[in-house]
PDB file of N, CA and C in Angstrom:
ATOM      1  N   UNK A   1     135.157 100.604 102.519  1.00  0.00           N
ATOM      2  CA  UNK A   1     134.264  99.546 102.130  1.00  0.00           C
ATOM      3  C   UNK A   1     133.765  99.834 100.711  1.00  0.00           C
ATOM      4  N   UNK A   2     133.286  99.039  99.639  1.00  0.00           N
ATOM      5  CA  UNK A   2     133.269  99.118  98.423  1.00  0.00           C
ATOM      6  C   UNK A   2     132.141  99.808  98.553  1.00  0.00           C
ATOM      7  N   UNK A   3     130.658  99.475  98.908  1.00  0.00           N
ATOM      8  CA  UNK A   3     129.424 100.428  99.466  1.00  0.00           C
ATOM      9  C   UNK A   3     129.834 101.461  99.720  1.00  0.00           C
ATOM     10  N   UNK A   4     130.213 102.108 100.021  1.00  0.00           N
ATOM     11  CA  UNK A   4     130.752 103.427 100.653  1.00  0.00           C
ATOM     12  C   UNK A   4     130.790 103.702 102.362  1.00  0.00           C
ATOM     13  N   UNK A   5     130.646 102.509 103.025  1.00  0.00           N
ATOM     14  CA  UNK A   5     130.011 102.221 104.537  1.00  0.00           C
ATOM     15  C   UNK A   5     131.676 102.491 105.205  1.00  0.00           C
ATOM     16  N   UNK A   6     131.679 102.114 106.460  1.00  0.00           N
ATOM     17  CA  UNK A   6     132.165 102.383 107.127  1.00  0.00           C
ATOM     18  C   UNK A   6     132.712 101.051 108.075  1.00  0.00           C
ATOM     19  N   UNK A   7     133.965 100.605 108.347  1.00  0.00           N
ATOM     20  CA  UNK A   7     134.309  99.394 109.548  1.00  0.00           C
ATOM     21  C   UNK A   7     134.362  99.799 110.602  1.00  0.00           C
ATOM     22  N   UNK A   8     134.525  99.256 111.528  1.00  0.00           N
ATOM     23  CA  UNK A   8     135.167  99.777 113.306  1.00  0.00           C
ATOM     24  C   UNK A   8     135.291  98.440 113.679  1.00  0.00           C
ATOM     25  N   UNK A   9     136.728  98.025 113.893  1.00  0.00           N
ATOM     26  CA  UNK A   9     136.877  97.061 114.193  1.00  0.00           C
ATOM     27  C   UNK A   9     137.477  97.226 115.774  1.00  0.00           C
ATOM     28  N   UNK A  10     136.562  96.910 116.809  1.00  0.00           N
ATOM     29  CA  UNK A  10     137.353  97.665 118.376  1.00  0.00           C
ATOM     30  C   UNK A  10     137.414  96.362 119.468  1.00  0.00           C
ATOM     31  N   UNK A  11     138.258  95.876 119.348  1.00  0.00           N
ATOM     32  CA  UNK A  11     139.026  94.822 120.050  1.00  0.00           C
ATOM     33  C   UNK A  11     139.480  95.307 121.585  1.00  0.00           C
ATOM     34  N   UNK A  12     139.847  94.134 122.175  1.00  0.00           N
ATOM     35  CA  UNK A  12     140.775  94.533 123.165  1.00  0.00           C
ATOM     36  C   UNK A  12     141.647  93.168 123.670  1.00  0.00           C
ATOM     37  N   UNK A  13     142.812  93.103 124.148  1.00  0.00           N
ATOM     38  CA  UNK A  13     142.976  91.524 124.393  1.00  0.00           C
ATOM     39  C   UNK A  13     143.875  91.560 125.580  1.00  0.00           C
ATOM     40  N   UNK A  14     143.506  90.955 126.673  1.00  0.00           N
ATOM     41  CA  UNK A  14     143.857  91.282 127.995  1.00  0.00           C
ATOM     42  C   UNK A  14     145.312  89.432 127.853  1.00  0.00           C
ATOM     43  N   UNK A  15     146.584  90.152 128.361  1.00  0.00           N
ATOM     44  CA  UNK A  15     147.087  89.478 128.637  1.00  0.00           C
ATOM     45  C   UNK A  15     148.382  89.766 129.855  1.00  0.00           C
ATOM     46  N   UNK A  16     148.839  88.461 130.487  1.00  0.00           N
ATOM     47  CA  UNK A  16     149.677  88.658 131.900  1.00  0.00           C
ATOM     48  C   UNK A  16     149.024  87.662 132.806  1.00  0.00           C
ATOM     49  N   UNK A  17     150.047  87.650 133.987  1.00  0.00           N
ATOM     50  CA  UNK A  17     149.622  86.171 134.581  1.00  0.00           C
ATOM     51  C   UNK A  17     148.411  86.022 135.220  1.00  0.00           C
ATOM     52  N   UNK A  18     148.106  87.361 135.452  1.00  0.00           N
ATOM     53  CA  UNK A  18     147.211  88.067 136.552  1.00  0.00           C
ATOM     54  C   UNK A  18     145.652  87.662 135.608  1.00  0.00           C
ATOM     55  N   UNK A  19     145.883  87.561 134.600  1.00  0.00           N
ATOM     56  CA  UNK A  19     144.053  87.286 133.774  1.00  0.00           C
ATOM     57  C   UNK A  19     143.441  86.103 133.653  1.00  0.00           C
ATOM     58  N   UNK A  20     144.146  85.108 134.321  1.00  0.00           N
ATOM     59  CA  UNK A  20     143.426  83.888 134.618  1.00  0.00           C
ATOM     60  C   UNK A  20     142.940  83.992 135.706  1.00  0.00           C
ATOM     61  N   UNK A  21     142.615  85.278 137.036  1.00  0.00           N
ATOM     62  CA  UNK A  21     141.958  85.599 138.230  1.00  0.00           C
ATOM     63  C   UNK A  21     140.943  86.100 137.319  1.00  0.00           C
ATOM     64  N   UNK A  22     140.246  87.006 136.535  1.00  0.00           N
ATOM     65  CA  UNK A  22     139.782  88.084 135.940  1.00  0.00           C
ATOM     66  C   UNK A  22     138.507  87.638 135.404  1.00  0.00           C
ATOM     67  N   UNK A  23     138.123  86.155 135.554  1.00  0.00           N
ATOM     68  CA  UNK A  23     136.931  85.660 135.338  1.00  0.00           C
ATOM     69  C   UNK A  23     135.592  86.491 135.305  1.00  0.00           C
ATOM     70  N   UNK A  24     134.864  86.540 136.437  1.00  0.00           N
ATOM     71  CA  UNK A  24     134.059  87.547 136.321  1.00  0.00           C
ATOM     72  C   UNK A  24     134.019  88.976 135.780  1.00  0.00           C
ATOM     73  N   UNK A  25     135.400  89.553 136.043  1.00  0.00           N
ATOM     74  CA  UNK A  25     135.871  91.106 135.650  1.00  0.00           C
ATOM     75  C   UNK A  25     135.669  90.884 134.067  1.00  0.00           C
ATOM     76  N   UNK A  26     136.144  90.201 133.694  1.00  0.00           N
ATOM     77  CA  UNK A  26     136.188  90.335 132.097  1.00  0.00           C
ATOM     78  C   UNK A  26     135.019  89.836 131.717  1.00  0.00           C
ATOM     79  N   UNK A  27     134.457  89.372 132.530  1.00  0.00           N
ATOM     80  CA  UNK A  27     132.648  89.271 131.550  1.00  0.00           C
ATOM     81  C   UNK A  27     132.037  90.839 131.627  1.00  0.00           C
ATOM     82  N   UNK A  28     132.426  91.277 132.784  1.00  0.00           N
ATOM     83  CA  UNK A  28     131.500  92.143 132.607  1.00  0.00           C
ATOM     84  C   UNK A  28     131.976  93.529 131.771  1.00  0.00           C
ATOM     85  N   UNK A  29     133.367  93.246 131.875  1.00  0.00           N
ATOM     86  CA  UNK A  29     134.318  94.555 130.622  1.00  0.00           C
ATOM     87  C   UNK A  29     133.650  93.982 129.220  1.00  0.00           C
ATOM     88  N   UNK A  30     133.684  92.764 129.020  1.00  0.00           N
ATOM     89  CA  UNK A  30     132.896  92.193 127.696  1.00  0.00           C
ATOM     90  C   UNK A  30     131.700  92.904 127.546  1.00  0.00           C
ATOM     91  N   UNK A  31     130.782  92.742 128.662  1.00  0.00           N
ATOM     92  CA  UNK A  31     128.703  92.874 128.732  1.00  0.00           C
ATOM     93  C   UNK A  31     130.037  94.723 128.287  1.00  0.00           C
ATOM     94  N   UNK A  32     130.215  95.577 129.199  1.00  0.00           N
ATOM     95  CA  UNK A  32     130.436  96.686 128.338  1.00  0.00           C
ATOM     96  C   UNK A  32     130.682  97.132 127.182  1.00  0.00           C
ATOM     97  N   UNK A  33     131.917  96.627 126.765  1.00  0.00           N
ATOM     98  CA  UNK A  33     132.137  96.400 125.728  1.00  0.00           C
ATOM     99  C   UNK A  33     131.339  96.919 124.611  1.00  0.00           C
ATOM    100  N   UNK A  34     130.169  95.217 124.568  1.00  0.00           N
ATOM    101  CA  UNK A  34     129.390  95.141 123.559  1.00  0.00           C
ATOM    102  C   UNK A  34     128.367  95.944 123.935  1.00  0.00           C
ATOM    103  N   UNK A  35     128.097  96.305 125.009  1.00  0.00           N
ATOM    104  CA  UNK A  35     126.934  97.967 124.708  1.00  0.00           C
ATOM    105  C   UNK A  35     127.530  99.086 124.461  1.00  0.00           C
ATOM    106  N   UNK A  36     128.647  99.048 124.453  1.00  0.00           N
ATOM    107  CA  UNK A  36     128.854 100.637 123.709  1.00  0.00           C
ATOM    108  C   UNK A  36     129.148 100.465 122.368  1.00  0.00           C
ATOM    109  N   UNK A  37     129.500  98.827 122.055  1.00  0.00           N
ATOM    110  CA  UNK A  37     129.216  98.830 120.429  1.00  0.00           C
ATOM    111  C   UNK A  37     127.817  99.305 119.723  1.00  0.00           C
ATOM    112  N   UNK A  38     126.935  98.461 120.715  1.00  0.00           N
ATOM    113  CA  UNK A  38     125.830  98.376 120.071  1.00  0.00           C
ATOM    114  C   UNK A  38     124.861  99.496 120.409  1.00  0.00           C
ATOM    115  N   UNK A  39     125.213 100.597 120.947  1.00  0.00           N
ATOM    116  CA  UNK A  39     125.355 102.236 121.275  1.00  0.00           C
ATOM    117  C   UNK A  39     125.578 102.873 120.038  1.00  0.00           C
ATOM    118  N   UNK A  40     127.252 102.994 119.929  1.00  0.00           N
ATOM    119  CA  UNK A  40     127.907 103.402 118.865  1.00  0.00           C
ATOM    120  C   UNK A  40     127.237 103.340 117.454  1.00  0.00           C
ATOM    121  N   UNK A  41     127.079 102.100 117.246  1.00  0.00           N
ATOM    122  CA  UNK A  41     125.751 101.313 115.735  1.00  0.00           C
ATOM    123  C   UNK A  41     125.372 102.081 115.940  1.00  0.00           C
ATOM    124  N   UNK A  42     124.164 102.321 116.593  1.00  0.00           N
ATOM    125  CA  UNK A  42     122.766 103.495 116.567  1.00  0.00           C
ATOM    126  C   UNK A  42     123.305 104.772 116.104  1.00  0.00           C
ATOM    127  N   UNK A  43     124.074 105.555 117.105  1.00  0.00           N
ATOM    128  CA  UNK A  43     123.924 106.779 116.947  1.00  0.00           C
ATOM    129  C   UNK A  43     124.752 106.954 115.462  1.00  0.00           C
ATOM    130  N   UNK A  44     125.966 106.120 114.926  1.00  0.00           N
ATOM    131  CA  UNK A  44     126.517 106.289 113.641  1.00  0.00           C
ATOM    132  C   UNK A  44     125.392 106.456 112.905  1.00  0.00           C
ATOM    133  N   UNK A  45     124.418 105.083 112.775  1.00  0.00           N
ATOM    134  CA  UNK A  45     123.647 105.033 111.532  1.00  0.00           C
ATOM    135  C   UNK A  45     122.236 106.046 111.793  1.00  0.00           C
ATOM    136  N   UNK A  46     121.951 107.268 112.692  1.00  0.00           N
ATOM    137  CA  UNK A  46     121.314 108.645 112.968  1.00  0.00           C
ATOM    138  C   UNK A  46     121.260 109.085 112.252  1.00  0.00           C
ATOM    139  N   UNK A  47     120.721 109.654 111.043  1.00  0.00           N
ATOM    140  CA  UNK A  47     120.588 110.851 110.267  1.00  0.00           C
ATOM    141  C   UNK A  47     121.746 111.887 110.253  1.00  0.00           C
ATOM    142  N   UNK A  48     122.304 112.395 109.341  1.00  0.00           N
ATOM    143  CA  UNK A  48     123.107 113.362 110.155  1.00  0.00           C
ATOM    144  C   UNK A  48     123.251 114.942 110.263  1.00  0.00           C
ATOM    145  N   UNK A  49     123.247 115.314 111.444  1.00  0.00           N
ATOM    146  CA  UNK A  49     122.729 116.813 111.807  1.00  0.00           C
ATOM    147  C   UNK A  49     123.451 117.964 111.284  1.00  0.00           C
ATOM    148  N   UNK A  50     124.705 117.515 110.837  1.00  0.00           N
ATOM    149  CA  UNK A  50     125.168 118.679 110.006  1.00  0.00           C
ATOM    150  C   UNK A  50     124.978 118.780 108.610  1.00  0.00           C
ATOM    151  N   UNK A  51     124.608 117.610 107.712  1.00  0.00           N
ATOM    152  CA  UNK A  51     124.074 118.067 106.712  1.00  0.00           C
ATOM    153  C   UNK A  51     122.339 118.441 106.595  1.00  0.00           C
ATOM    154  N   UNK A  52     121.969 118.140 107.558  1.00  0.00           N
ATOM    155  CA  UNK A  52     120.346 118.962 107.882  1.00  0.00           C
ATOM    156  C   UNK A  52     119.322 117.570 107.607  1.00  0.00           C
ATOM    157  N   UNK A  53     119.671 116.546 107.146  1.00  0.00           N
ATOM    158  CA  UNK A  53     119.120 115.554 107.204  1.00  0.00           C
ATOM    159  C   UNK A  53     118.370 115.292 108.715  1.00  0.00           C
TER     160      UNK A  53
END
């Protein structure tokens, strides 16, 4: 990134005949998903412990 920041671009894309049953299942792999993104955010942007910060 020109900032000096960082991307994570973490996808997933479910396909086969079987994922038009998967309605509910894949909401809730989604609701996961996006909390371990929004997990991940936090602890990246932490201070960081090996340079003593």
């Amino acid at each position: 990134m020109p900032d000096g920041g960082t991307r994570l671009t973490h996808r997933e894309r479910f396909t086969g005949a079987l994922t038009v049953f998967g309605g509910a299942m894949f909401d809730r792999t989604r609701a996961g998903f996006e909390a371990f993104n929004t997990a991940f955010k936090a602890r990246c942007e932490q201070p960081s412990m090996v340079d003593g910060r």
